[in-house]
Every structure is written in structure tokens, then in C-alpha cells.
C-alpha atoms as a PDB file:
ATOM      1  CA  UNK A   1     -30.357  -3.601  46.085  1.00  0.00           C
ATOM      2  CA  UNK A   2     -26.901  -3.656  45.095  1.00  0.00           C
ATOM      3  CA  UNK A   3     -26.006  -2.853  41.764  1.00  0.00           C
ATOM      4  CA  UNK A   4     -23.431  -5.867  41.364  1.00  0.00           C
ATOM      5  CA  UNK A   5     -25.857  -8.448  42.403  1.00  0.00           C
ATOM      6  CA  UNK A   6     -26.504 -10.875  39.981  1.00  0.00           C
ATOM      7  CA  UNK A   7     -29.465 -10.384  38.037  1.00  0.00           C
ATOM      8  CA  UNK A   8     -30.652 -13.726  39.276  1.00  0.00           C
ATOM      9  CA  UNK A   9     -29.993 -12.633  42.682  1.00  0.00           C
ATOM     10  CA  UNK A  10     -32.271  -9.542  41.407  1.00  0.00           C
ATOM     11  CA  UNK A  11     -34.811 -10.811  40.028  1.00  0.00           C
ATOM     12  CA  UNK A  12     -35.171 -13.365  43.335  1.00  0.00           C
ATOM     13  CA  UNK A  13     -35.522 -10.141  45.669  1.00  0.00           C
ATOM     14  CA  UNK A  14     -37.912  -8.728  43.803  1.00  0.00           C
ATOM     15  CA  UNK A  15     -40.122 -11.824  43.670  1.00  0.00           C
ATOM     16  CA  UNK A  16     -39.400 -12.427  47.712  1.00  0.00           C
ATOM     17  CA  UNK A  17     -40.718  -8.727  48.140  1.00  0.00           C
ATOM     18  CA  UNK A  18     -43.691  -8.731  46.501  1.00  0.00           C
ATOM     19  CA  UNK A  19     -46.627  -7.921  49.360  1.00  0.00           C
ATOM     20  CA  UNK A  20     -49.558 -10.860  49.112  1.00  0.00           C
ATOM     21  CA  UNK A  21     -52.143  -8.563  50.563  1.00  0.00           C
ATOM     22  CA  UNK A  22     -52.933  -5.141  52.236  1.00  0.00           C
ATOM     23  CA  UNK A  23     -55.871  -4.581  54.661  1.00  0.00           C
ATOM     24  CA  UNK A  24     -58.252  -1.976  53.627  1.00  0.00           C
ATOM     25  CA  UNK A  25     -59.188  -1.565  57.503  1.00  0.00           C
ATOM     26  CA  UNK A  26     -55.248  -0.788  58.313  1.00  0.00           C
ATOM     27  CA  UNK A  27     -55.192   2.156  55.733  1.00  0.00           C
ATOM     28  CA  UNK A  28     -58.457   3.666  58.322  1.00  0.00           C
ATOM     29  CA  UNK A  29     -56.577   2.848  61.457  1.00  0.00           C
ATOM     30  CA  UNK A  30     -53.139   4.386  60.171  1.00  0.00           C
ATOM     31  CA  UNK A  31     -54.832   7.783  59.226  1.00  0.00           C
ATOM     32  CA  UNK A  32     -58.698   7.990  59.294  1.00  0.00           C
ATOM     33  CA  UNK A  33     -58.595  11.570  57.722  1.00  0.00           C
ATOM     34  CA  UNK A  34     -56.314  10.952  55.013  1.00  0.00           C
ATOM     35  CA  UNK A  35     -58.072   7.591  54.083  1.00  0.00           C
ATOM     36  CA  UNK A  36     -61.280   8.134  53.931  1.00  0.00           C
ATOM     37  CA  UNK A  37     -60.761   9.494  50.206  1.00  0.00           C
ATOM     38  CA  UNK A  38     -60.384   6.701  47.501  1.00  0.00           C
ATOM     39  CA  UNK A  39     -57.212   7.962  45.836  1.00  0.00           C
ATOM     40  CA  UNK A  40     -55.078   6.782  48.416  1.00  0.00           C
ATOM     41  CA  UNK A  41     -56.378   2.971  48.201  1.00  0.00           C
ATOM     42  CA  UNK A  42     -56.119   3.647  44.779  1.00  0.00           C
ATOM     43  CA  UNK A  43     -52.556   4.964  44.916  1.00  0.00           C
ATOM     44  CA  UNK A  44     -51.341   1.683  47.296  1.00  0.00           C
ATOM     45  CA  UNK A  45     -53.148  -0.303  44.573  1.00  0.00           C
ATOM     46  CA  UNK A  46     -51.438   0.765  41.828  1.00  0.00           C
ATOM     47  CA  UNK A  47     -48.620   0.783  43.288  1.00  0.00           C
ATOM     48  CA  UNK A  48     -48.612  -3.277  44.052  1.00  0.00           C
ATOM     49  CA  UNK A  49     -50.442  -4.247  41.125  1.00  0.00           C
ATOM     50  CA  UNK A  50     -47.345  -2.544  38.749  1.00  0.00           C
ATOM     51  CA  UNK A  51     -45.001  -4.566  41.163  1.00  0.00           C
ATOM     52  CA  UNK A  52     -46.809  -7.885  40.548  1.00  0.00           C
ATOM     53  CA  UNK A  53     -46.689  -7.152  36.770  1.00  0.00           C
ATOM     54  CA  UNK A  54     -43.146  -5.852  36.563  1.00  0.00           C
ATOM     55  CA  UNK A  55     -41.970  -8.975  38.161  1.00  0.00           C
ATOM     56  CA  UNK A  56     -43.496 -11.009  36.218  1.00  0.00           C
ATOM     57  CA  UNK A  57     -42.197  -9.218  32.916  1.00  0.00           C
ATOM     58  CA  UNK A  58     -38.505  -9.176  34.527  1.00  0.00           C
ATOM     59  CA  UNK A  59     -39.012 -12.609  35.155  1.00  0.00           C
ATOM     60  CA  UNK A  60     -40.052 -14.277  31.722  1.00  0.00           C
ATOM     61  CA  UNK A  61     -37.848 -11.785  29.904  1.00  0.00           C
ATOM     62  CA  UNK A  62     -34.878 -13.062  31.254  1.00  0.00           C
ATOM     63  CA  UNK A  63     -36.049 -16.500  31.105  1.00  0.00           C
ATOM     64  CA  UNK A  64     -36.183 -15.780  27.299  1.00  0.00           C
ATOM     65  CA  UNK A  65     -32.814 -14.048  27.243  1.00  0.00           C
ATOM     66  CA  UNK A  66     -31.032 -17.038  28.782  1.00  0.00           C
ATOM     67  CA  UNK A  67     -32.673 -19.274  26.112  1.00  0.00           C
ATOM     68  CA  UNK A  68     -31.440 -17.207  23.695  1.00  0.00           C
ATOM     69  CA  UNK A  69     -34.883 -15.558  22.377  1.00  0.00           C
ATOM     70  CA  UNK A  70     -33.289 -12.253  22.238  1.00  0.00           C
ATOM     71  CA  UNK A  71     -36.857 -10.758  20.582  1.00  0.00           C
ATOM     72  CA  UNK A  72     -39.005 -12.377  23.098  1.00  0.00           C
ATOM     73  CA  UNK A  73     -37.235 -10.791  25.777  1.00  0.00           C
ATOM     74  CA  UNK A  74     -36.696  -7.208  24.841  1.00  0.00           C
ATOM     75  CA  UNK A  75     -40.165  -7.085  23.820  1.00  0.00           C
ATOM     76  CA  UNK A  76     -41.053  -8.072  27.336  1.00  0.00           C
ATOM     77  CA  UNK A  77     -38.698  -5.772  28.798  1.00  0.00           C
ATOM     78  CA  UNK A  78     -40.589  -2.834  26.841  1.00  0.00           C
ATOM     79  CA  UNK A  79     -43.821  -4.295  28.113  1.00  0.00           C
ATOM     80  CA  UNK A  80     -42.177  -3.824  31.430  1.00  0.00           C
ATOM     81  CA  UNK A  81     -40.617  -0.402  31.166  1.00  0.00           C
ATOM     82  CA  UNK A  82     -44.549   0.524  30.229  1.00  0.00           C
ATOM     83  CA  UNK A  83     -45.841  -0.350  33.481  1.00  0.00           C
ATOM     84  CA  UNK A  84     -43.012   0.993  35.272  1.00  0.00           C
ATOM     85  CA  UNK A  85     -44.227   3.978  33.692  1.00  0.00           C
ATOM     86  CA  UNK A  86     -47.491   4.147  35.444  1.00  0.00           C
ATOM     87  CA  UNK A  87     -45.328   4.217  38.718  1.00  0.00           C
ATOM     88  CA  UNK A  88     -43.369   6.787  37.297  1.00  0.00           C
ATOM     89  CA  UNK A  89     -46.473   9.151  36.570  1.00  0.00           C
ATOM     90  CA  UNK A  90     -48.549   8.193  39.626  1.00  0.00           C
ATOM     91  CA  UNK A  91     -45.603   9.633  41.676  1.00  0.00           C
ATOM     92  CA  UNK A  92     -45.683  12.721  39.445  1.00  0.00           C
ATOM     93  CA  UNK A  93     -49.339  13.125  39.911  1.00  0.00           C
ATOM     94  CA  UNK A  94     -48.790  12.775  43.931  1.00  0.00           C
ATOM     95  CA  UNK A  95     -45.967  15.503  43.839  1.00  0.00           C
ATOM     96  CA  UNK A  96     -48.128  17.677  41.822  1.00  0.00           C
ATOM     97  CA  UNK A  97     -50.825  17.563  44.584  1.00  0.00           C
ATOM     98  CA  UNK A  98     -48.479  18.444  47.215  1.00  0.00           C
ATOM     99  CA  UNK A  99     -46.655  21.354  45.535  1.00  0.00           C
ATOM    100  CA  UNK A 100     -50.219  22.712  44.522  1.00  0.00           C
ATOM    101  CA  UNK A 101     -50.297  22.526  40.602  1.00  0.00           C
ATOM    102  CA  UNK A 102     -52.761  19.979  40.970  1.00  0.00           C
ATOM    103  CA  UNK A 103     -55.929  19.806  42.128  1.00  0.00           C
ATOM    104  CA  UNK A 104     -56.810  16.848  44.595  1.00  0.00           C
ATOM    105  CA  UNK A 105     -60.381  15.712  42.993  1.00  0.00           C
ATOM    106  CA  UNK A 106     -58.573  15.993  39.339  1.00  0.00           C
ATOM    107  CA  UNK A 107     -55.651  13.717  41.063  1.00  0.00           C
ATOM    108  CA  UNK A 108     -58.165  11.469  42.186  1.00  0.00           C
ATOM    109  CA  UNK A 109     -59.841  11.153  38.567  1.00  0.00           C
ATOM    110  CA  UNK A 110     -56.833  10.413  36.997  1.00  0.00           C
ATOM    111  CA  UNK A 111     -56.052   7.559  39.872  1.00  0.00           C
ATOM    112  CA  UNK A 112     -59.021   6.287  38.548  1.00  0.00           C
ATOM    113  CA  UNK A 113     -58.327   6.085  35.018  1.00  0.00           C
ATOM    114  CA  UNK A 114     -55.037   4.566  35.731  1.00  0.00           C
ATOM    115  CA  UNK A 115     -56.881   1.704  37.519  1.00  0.00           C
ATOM    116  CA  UNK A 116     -60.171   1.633  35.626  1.00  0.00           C
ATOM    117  CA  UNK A 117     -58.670   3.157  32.138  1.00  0.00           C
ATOM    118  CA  UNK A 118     -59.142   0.645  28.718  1.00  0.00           C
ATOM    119  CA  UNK A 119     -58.958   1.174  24.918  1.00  0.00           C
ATOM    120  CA  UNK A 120     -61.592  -1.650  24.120  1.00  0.00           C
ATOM    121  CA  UNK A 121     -64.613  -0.896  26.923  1.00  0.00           C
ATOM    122  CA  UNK A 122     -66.493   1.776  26.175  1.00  0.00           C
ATOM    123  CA  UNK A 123     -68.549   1.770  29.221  1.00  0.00           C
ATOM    124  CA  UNK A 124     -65.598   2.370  31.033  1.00  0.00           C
ATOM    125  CA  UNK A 125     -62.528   5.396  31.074  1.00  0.00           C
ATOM    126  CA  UNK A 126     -60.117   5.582  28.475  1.00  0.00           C
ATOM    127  CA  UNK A 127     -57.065   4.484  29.278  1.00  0.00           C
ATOM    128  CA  UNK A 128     -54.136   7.309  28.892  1.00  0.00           C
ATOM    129  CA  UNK A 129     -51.183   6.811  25.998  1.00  0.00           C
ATOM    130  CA  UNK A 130     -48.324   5.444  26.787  1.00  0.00           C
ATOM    131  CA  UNK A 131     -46.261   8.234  25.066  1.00  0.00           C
ATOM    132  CA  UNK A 132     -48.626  10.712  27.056  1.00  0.00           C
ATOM    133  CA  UNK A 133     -47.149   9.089  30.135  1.00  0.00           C
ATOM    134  CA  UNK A 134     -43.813   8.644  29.251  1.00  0.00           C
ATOM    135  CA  UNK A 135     -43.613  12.466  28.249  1.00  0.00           C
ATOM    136  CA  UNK A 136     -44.570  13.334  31.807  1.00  0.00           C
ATOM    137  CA  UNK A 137     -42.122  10.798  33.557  1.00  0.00           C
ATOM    138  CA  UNK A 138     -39.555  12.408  31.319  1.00  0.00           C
ATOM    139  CA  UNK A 139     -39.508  15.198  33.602  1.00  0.00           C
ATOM    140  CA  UNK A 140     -37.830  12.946  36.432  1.00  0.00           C
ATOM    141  CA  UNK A 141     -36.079  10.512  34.004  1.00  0.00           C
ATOM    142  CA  UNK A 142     -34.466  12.447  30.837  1.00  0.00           C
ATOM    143  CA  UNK A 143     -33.813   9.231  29.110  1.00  0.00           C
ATOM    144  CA  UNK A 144     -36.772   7.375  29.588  1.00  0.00           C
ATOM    145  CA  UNK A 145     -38.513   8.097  25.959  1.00  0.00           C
ATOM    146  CA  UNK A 146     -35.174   7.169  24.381  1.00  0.00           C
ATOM    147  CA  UNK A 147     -34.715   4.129  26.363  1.00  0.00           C
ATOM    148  CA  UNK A 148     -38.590   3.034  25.426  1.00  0.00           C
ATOM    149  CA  UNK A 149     -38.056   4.002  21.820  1.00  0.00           C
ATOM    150  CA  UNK A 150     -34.872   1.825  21.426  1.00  0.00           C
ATOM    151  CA  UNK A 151     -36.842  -1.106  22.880  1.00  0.00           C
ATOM    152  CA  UNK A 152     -39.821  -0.124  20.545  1.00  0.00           C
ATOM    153  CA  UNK A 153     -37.348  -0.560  17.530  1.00  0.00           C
ATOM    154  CA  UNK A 154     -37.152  -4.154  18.117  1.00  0.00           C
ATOM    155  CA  UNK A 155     -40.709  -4.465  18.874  1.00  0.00           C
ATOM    156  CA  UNK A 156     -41.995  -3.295  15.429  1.00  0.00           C
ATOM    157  CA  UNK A 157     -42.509  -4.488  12.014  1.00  0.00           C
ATOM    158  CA  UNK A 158     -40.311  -1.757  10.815  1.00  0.00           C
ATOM    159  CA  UNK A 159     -36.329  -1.399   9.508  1.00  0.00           C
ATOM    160  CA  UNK A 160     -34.549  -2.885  12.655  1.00  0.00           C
ATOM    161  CA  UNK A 161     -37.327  -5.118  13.930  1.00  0.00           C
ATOM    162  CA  UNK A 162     -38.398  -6.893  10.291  1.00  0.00           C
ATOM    163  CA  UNK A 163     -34.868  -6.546   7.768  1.00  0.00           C
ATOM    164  CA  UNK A 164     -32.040  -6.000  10.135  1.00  0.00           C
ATOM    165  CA  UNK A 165     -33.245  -8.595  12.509  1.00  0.00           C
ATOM    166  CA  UNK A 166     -33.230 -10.821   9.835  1.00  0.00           C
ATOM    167  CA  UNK A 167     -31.361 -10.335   6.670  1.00  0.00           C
ATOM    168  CA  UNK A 168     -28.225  -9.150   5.677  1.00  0.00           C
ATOM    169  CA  UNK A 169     -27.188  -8.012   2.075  1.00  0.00           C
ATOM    170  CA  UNK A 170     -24.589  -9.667   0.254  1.00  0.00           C
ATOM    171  CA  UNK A 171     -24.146  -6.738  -2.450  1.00  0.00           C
ATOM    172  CA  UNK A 172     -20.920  -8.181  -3.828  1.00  0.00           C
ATOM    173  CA  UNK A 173     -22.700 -11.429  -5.139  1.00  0.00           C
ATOM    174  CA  UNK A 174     -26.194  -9.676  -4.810  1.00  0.00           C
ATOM    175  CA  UNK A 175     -27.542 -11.772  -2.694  1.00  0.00           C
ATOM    176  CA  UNK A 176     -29.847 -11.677   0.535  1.00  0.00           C
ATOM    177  CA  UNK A 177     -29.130 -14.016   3.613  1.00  0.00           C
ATOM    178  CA  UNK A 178     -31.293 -14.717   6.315  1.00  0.00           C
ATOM    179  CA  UNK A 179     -30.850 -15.464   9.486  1.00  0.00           C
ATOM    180  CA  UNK A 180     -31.896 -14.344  13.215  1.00  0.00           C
ATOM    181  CA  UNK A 181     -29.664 -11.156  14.246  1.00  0.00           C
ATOM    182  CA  UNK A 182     -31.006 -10.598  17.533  1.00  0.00           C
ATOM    183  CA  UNK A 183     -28.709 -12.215  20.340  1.00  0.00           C
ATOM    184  CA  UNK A 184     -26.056 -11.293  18.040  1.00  0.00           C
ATOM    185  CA  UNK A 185     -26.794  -7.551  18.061  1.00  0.00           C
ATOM    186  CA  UNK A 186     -28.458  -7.507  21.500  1.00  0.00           C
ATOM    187  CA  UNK A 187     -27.449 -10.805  24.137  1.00  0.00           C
ATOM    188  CA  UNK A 188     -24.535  -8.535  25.650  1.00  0.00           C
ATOM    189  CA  UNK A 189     -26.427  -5.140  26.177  1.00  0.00           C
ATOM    190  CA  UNK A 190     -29.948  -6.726  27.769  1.00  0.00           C
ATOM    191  CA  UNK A 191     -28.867  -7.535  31.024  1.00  0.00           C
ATOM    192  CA  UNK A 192     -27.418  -3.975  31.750  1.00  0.00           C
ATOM    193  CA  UNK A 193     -31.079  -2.690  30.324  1.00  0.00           C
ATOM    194  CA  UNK A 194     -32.693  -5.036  32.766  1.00  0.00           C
ATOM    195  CA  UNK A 195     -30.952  -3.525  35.524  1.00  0.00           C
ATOM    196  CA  UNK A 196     -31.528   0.489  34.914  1.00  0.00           C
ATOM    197  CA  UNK A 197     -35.573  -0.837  34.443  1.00  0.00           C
ATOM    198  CA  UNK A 198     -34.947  -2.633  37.999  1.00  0.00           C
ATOM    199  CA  UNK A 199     -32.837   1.015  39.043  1.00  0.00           C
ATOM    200  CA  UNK A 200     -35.485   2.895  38.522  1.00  0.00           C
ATOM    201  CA  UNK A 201     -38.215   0.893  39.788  1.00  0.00           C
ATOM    202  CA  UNK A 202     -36.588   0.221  42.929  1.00  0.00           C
ATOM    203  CA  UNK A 203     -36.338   4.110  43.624  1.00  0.00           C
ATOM    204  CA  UNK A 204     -39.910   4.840  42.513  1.00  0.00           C
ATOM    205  CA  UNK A 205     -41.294   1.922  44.598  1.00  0.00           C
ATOM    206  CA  UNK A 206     -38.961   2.395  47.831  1.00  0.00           C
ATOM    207  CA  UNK A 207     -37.720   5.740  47.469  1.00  0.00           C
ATOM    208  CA  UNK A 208     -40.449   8.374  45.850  1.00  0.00           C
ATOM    209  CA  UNK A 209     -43.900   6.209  46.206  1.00  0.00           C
ATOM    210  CA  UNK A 210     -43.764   6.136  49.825  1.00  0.00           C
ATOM    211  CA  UNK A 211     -42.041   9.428  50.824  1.00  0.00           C
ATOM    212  CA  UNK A 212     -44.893  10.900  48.617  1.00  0.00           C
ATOM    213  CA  UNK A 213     -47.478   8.916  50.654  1.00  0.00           C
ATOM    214  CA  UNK A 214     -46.901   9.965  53.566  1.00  0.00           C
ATOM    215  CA  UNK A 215     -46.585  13.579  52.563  1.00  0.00           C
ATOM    216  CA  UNK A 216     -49.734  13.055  50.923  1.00  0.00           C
ATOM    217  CA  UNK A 217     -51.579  11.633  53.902  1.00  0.00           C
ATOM    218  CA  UNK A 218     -50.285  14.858  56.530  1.00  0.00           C
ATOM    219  CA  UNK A 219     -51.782  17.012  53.207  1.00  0.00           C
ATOM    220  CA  UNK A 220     -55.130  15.389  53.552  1.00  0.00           C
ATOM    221  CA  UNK A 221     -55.494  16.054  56.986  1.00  0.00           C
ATOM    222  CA  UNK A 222     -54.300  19.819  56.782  1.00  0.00           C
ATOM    223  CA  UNK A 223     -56.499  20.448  54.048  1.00  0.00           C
ATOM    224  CA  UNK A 224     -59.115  18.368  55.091  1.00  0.00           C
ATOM    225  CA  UNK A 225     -61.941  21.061  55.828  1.00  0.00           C
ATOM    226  CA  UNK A 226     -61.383  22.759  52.296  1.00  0.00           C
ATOM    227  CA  UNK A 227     -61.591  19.313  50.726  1.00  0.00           C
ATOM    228  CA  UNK A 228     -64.594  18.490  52.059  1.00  0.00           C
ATOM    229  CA  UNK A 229     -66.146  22.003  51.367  1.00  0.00           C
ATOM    230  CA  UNK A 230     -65.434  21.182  47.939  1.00  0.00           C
ATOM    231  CA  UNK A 231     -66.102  17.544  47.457  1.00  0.00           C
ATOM    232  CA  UNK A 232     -67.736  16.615  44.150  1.00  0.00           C
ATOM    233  CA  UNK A 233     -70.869  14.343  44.155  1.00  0.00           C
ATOM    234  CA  UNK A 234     -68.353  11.817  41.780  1.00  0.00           C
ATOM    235  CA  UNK A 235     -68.044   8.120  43.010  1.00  0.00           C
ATOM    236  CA  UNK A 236     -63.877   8.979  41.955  1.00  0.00           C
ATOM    237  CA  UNK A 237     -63.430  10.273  45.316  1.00  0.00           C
END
């Protein structure tokens, strides 16, 4: 995508790309070795279901920002920078597989959890922290935790997000004026955020997701035998 399009041009590609189904039966007939193990469904899941949701972030964030509800939007934005994170990590995990610093049935776990993961079912896995994932997609994105943090400024209850959103000080006359800051301090700088969380996505979607994938099925089948040998009796993989 070019970086000069229009964000409404952006946003408009995105939502024309996003894939309406996959065939479980096409993933067997593409590789049979490679995808007979669940972590690659898992992995093509994951990897749609973050595009569906990013889009639709993207979407009604900038719906908010042209109306003016600066709040409303960056919050969303953050929501979406979160599951752009999952991306980020999945990717991580896959390139950890392949240079051999991670084991395939713990890759396959964790695919799970990032599918399966939640903080209010106990039955079920946990699901990770974001700041645990964000540390790890750090490694590929130096800016990313500052970026989120910024974003989680607004977000919160605290200094920026409660009294400079809303009040300034008139210490001359002591007095305290309210009003809402927030398209004042942020309207000019959100649409250039939008498009390094639209940067980055396209390159971990287009770029690293599917390179990975395909290094990851030619891995499968080369290490097939040992992977087998030392299958765990786990319905992970």
C-alpha cells in the first residue's frame, strides 16, 4: 500500500482484502505433511481473525476521529495496536521454530493459548499479557511499547487521560476550567499513528506471516519423522 494514500483509500483496501473463508481441505492438499499438525490451521486462523478485528478497530476509530471524538478513537486505536500484537508475536513464535530456539509442540501450545487463551474462563487457558507480548514483539519493533504506552496514557484514569484531558489551571485568578482537550492536543497527530499501526500490519500480514509459513511448512516435512517420534498424547497438536 502506498504510504501517501489517503487513509480512506487505506482503510477501503484493507476492508476489500479481508479473506471470507479458507478451506480446511486446501491446507491437506497444499502440503499433507506439514498440515496434518494443528498449529498451522491455528497459525492461518489467527492470522485472519486479527485481520477481521484490526479492520474493524481502524475502521470505527477513524469514524470517531472524523467526528471529532478524539478519546474514542485513540482508545480504539490502542485496542487495535493490541491485536496487531498477537500478529507480531505469532510471527516471532514461527521464527523461533525455524531457527531452533523453540520447540515445535511448545509452539503449538502457545498457538493454542493465543486462540483458546481468556482471563474470565477458568476451564479454559489463560490468556498471555499484553505487556508479555509486546516485550517480545519489541525485539522486531523497538518502538512498539512506547507507541502502546503513549496510547495507554489517554486510555487511563490517570494525569493525561482524567486532568489534562479536561481541565486547565487558571493560577493567576485561581481558577480551574474545564473543557475537552483531546482533538486539541491529539486531531493532527492520529492519522499519522493510524498509518505506522496499518505499516506494520501490512508487513507482518504480507511480508513476515507468509514467508514464515511457508518456511514453516518445508520444516514440517524435513523434520517430520523426529516430530512424530516425539509427539505428545496432547489434543494441542
Amino acid at each position: 500500500m502506498n504510504d501517501d494514500m489517503p487513509i480512506e483509500e487505506k482503510l477501503a483496501s484493507l476492508k476489500a482484502s479481508l479473506l471470507r473463508s479458507f478451506d480446511i481441505g486446501d491446507l491437506r492438499s497444499r502440503n499433507e505433511v506439514a498440515h496434518k499438525w494443528k498449529a498451522t490451521y491455528r497459525s492461518l486462523l489467527l492470522r485472519e481473525a486479527v485481520f477481521w478485528r484490526l479492520e474493524d478497530l481502524l475502521q470505527q476509530s477513524y469514524v470517531l476521529h472524523k467526528m471529532r471524538h478524539t478519546l474514542g478513537a485513540l482508545i480504539l486505536l490502542r485496542s487495535a495496536l493490541e491485536t496487531l500484537a498477537t500478529l507480531i508475536y505469532l510471527n516471532r513464535l514461527t521464527a523461533s521454530v525455524l531457527d531452533g530456539t523453540l520447540n515445535f509442540n511448545t509452539f503449538s501450545d502457545k498457538t493454542a493459548v493465543l486462540l483458546l487463551g481468556s482471563r474470565n474462563n477458568p476451564a479454559g487457558p489463560r490468556a498471555l499479557s499484553i505487556v508479555t507480548v509486546l516485550q517480545k514483539c519489541a525485539k522486531k519493533w523497538d518502538f512498539i511499547e512506547k507507541f502502546y504506552a503513549d496510547l495507554s496514557e489517554c486510555a487511563h484514569p490517570n494525569h493525561e487521560g482524567l486532568i489534562w484531558g479536561y481541565s486547565r489551571a487558571d493560577r493567576e485568578n485561581y481558577i480551574e476550567n474545564f473543557a475537552n482537550h483531546w482533538s486539541a492536543m491529539y486531531s493532527k497527530t492520529y492519522e499519522s499513528k493510524l498509518s505506522v499501526v496499518i505499516m506494520m500490519f501490512e508487513h507482518e500480514y504480507n511480508d513476515e506471516w507468509e514467508r514464515q509459513f511457508i518456511a514453516l511448512e518445508e520444516w514440517l516435512v524435513k523434520n517430520d519423522a523426529e516430530l512424530e517420534a516425539t509427539k505428545p498424547i496432547s489434543p494441542a497438536n
